[in-house]
PDB file of N, CA and C in Angstrom:
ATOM      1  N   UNK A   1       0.643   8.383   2.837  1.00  0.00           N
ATOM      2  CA  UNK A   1      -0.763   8.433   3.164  1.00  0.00           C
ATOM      3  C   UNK A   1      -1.633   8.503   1.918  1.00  0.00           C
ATOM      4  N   UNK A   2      -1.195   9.229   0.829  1.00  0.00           N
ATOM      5  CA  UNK A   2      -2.061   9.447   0.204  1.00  0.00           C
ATOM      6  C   UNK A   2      -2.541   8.243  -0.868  1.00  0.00           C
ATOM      7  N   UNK A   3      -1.297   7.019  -0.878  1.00  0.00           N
ATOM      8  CA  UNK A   3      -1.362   5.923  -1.634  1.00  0.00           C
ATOM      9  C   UNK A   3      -2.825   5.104  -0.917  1.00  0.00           C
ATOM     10  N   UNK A   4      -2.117   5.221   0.813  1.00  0.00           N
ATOM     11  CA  UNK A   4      -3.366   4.436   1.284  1.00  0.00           C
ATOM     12  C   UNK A   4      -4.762   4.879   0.673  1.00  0.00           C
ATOM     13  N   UNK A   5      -4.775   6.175   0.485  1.00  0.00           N
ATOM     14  CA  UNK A   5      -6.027   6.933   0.294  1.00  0.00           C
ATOM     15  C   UNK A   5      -6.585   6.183  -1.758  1.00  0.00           C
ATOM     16  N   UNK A   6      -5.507   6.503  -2.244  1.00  0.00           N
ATOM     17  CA  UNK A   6      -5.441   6.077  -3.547  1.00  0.00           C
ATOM     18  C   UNK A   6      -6.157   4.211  -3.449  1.00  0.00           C
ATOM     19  N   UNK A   7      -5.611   3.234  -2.651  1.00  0.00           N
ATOM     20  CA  UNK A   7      -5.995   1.781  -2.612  1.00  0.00           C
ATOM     21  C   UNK A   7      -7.546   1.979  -2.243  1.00  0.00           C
ATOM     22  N   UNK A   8      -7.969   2.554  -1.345  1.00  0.00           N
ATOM     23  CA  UNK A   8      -9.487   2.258  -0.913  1.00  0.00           C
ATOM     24  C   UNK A   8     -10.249   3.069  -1.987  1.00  0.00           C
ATOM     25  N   UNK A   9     -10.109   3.943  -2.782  1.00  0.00           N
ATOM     26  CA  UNK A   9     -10.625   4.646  -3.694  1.00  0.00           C
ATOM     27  C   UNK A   9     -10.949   3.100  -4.486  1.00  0.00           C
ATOM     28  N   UNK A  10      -9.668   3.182  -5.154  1.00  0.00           N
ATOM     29  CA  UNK A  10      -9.625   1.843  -5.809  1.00  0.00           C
ATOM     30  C   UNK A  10     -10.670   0.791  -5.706  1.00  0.00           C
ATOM     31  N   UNK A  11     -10.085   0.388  -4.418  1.00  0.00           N
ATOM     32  CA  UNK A  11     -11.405  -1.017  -3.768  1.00  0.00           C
ATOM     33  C   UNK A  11     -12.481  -0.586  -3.589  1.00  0.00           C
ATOM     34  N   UNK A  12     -13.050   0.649  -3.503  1.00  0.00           N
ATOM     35  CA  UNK A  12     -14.352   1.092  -3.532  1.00  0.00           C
ATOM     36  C   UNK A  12     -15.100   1.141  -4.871  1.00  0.00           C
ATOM     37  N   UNK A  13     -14.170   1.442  -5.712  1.00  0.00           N
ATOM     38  CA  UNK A  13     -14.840   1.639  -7.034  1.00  0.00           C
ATOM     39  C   UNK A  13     -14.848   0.330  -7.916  1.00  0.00           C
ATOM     40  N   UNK A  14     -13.980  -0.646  -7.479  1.00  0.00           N
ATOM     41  CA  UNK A  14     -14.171  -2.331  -7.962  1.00  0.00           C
ATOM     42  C   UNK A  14     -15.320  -2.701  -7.630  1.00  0.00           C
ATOM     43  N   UNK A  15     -15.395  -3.065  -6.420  1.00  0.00           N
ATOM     44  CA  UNK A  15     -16.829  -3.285  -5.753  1.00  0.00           C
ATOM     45  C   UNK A  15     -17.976  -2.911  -6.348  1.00  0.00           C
ATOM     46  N   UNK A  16     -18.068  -1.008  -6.656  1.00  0.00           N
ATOM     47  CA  UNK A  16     -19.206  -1.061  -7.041  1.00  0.00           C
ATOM     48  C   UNK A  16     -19.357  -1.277  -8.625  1.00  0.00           C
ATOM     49  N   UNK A  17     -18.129  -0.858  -9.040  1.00  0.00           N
ATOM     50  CA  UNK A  17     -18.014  -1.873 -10.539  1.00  0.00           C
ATOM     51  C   UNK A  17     -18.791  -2.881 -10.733  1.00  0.00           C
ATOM     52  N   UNK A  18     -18.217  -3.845  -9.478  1.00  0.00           N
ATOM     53  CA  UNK A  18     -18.525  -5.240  -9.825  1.00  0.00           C
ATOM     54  C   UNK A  18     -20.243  -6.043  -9.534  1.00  0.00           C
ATOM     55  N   UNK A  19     -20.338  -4.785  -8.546  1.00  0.00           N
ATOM     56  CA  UNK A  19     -22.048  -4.815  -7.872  1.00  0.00           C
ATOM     57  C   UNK A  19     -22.911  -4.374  -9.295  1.00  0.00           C
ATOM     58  N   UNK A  20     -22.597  -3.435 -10.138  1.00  0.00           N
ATOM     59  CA  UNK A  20     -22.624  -2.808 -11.180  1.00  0.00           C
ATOM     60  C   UNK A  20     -23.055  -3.555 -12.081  1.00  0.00           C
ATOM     61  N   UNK A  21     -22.014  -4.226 -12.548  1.00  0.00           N
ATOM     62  CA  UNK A  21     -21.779  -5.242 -13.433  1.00  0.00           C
ATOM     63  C   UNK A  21     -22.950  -6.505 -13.449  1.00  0.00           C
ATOM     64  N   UNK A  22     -22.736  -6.883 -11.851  1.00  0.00           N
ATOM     65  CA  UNK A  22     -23.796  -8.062 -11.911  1.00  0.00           C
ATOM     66  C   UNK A  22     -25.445  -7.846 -12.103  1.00  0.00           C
ATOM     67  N   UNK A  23     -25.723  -6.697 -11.597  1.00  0.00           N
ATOM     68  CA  UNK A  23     -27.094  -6.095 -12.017  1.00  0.00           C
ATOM     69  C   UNK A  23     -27.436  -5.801 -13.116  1.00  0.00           C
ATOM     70  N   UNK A  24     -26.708  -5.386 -14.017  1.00  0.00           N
ATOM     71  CA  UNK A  24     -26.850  -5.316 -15.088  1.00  0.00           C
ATOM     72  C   UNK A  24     -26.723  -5.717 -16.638  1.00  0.00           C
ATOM     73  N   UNK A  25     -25.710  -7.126 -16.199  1.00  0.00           N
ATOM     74  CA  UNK A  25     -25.132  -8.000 -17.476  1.00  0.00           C
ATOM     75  C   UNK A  25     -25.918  -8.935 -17.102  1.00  0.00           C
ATOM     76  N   UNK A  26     -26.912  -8.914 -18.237  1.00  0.00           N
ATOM     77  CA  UNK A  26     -27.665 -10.367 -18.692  1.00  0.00           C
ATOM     78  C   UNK A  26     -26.498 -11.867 -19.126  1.00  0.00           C
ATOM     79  N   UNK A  27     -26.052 -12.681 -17.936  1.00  0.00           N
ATOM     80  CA  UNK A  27     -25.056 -13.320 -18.158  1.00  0.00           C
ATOM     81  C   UNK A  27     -25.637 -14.752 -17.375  1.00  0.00           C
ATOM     82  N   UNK A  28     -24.970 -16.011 -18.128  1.00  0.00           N
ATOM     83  CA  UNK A  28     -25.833 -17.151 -17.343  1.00  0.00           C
ATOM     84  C   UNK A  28     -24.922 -17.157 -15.967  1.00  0.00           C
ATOM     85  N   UNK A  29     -25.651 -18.114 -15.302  1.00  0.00           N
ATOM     86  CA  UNK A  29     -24.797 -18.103 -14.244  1.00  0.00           C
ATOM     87  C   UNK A  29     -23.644 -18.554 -14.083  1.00  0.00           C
ATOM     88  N   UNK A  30     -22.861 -19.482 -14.865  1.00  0.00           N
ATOM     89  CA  UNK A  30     -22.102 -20.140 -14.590  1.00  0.00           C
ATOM     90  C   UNK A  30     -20.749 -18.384 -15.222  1.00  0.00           C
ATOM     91  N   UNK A  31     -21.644 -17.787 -16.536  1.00  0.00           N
ATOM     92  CA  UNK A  31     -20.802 -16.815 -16.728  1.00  0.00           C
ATOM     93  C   UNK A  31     -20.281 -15.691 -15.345  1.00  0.00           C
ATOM     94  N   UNK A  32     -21.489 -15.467 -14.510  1.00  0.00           N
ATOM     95  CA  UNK A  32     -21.628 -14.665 -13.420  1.00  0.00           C
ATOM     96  C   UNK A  32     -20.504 -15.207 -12.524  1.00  0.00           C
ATOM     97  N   UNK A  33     -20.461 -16.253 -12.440  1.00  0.00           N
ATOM     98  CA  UNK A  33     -19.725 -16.864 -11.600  1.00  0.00           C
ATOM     99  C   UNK A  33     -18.232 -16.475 -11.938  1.00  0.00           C
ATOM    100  N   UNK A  34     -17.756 -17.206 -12.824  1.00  0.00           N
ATOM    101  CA  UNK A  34     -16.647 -16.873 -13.694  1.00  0.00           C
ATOM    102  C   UNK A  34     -16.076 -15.202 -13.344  1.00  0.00           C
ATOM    103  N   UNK A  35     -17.004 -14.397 -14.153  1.00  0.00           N
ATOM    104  CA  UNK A  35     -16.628 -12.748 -13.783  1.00  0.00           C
ATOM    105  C   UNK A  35     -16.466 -12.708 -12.164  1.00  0.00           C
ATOM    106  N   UNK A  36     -17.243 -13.264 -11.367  1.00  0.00           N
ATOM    107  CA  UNK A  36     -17.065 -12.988  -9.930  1.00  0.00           C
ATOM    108  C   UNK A  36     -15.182 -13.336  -9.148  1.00  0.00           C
ATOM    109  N   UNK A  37     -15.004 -14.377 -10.159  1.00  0.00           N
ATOM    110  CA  UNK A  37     -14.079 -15.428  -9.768  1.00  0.00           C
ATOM    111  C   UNK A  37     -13.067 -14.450  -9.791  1.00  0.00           C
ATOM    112  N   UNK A  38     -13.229 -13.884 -11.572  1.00  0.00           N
ATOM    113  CA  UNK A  38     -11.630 -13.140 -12.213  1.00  0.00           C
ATOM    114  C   UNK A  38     -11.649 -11.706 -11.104  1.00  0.00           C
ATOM    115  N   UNK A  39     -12.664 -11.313 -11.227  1.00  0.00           N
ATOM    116  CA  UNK A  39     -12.465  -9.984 -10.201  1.00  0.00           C
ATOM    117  C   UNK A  39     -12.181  -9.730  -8.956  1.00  0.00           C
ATOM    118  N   UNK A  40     -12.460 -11.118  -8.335  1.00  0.00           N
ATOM    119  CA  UNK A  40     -12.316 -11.242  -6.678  1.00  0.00           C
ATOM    120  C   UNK A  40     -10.603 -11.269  -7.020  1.00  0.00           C
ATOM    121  N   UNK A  41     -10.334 -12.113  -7.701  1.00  0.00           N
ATOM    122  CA  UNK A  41      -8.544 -12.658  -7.776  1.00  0.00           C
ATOM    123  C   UNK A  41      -8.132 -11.249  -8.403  1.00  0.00           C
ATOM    124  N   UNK A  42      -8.502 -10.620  -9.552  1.00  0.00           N
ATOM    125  CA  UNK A  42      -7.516  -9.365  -9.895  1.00  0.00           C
ATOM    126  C   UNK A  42      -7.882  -8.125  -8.771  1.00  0.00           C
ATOM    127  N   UNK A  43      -9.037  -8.144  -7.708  1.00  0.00           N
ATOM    128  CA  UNK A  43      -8.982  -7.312  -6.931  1.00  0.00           C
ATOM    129  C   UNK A  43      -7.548  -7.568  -5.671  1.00  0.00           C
ATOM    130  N   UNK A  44      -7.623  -8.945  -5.319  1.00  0.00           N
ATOM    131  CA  UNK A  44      -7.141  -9.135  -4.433  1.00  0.00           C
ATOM    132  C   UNK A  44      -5.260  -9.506  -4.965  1.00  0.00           C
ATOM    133  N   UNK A  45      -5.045  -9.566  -6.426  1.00  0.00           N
ATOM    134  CA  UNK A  45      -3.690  -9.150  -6.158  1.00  0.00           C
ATOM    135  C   UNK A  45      -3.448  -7.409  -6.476  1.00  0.00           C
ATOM    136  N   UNK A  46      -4.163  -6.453  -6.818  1.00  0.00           N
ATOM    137  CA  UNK A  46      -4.069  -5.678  -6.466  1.00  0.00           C
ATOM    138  C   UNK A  46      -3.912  -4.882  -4.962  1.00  0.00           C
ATOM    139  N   UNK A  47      -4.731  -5.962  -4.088  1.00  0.00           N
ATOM    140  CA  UNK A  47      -4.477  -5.193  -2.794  1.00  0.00           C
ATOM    141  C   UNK A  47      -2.839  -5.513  -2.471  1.00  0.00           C
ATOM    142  N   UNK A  48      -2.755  -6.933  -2.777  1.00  0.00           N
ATOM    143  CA  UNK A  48      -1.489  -7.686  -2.577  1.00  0.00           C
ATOM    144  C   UNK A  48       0.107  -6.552  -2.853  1.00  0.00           C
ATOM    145  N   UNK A  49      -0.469  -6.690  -4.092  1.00  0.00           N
ATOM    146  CA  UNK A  49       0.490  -5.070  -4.628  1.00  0.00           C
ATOM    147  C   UNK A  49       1.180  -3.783  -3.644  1.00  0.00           C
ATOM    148  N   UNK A  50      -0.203  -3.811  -3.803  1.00  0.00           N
ATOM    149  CA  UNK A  50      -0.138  -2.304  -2.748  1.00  0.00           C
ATOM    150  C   UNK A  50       0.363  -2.682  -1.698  1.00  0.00           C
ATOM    151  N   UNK A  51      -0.102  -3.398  -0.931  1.00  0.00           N
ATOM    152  CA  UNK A  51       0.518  -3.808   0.213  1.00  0.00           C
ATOM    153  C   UNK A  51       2.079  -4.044   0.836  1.00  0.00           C
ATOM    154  N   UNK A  52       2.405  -4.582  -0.624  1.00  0.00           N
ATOM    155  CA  UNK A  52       3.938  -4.789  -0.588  1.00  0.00           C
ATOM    156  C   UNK A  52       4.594  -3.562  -1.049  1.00  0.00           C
ATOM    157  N   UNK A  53       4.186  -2.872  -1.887  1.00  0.00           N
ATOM    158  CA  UNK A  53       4.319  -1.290  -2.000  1.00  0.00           C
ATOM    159  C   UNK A  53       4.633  -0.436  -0.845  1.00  0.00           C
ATOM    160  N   UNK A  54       3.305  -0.218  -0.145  1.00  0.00           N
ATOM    161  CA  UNK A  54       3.191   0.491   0.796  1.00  0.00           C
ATOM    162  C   UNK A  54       4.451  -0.193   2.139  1.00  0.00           C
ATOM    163  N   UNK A  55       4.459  -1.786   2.228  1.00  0.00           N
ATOM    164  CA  UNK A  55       5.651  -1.920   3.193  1.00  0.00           C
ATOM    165  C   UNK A  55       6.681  -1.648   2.491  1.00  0.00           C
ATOM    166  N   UNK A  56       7.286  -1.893   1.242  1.00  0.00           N
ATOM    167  CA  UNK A  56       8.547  -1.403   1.212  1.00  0.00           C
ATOM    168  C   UNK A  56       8.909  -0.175   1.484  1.00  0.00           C
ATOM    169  N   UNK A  57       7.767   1.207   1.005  1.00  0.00           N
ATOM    170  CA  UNK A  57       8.762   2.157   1.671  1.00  0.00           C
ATOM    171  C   UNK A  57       8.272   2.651   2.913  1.00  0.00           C
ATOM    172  N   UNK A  58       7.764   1.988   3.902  1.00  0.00           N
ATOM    173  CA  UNK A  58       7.574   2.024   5.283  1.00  0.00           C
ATOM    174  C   UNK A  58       9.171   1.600   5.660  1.00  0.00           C
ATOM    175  N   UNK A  59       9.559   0.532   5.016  1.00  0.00           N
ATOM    176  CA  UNK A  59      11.226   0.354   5.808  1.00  0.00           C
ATOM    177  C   UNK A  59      12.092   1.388   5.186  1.00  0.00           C
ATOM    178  N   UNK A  60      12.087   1.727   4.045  1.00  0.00           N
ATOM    179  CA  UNK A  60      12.842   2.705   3.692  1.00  0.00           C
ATOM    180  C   UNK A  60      12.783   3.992   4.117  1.00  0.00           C
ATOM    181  N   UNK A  61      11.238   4.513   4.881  1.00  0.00           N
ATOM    182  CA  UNK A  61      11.392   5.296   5.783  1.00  0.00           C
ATOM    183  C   UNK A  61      11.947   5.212   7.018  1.00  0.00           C
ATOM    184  N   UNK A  62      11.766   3.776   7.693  1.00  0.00           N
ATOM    185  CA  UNK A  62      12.753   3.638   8.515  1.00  0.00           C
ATOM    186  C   UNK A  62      13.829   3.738   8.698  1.00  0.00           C
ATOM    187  N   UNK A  63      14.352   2.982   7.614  1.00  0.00           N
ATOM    188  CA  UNK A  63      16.047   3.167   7.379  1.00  0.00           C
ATOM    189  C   UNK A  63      16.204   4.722   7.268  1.00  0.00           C
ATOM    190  N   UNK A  64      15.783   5.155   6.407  1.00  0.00           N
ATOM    191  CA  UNK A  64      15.942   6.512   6.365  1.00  0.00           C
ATOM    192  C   UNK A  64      16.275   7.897   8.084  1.00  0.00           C
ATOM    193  N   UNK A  65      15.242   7.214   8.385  1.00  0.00           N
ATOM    194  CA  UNK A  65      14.909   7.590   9.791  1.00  0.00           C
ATOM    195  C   UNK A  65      15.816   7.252  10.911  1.00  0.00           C
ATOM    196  N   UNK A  66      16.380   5.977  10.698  1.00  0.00           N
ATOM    197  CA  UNK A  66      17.449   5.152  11.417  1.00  0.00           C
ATOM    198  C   UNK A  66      18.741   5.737  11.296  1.00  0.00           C
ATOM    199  N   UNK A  67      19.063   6.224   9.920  1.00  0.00           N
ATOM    200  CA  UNK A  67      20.461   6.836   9.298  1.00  0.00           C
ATOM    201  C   UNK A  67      20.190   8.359   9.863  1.00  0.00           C
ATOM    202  N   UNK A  68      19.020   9.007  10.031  1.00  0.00           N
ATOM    203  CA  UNK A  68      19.436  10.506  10.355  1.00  0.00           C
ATOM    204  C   UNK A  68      19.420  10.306  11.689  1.00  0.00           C
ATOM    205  N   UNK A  69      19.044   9.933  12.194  1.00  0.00           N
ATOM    206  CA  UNK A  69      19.308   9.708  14.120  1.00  0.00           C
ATOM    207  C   UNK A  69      20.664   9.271  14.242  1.00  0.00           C
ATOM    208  N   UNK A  70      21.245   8.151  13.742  1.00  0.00           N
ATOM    209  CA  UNK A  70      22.485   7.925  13.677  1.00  0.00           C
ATOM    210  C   UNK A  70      23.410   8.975  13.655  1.00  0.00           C
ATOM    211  N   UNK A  71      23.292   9.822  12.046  1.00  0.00           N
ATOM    212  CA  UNK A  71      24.090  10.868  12.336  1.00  0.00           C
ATOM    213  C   UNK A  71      24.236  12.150  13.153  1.00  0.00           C
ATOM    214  N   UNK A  72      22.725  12.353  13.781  1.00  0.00           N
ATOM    215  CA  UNK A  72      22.600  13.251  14.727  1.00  0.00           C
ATOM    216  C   UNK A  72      23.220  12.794  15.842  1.00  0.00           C
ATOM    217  N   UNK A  73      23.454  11.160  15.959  1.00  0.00           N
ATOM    218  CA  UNK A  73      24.227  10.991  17.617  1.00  0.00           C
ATOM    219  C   UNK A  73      25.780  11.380  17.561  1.00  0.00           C
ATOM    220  N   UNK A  74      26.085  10.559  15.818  1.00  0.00           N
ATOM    221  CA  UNK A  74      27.511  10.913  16.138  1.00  0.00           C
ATOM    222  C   UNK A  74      28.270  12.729  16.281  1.00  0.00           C
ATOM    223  N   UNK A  75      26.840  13.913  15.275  1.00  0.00           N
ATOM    224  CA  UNK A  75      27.506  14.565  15.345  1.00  0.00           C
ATOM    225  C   UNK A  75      27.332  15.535  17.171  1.00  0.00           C
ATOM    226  N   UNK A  76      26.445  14.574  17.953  1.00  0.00           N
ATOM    227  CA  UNK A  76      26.225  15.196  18.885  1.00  0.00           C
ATOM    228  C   UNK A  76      27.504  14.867  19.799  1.00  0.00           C
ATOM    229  N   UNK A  77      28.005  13.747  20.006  1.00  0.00           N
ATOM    230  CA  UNK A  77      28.822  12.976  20.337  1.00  0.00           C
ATOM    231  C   UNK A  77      30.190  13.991  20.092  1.00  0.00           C
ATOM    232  N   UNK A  78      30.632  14.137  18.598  1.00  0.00           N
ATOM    233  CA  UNK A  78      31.574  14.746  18.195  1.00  0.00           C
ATOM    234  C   UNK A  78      31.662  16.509  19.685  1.00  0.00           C
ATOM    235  N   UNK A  79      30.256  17.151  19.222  1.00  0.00           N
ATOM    236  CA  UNK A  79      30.344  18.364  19.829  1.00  0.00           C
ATOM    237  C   UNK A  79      30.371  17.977  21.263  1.00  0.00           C
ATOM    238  N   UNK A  80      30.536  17.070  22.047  1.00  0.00           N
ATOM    239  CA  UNK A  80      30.320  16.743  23.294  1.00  0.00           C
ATOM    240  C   UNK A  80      31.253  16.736  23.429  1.00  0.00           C
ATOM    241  N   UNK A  81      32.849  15.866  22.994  1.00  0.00           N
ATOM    242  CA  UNK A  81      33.621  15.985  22.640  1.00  0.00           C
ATOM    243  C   UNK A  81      34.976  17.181  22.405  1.00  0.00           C
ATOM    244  N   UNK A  82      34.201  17.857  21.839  1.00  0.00           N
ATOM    245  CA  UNK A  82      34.918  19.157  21.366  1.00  0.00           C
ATOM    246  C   UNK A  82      34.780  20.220  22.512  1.00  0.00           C
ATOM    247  N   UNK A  83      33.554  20.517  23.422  1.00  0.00           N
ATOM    248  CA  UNK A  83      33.471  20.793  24.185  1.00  0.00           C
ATOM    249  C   UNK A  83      34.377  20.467  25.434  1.00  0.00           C
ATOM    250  N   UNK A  84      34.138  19.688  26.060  1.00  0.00           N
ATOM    251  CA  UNK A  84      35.176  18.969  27.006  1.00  0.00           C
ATOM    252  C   UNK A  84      36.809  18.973  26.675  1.00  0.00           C
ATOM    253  N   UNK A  85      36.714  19.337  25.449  1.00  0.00           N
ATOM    254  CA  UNK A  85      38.256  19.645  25.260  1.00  0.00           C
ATOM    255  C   UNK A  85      39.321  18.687  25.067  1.00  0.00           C
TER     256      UNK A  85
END
């Protein structure tokens, strides 16, 4: 959770970076443009990043999650087992 929390921080503070930026850099337009270009693309493989970040260890919590249920069946299984005699 707290990564998610960490990405929108992030994208919040690009934005106003970049809102920032354009108000205040005396730049021609074609320069404006340009800066708009590089920041839209390094914002957006940053989200890209994260994204693939944040899914990889979504499955590794799964798996994770998958393997302790597993072993809770077999050792339930076992005592079911042992019981019955």
């Amino acid at each position: 959770m707290n990564d998610d929390n960490n990405l929108g921080w992030f994208l919040a503070g690009a934005a106003v970076g970049a809102a920032l930026g354009i108000l205040f850099t005396p730049k021609s337009g074609s320069d404006t443009r340009k800066y708009l270009k590089d920041t839209t693309l390094d914002s957006r493989e940053a989200m890209e990043s994260g994204g693939r970040e944040l899914m990889d260890k979504g499955k590794d919590l799964y798996d994770r999650g998958r393997k302790i249920a597993e072993d809770a069946s077999d050792l339930f299984e076992r005592g079911r087992k042992l019981v019955q005699g």
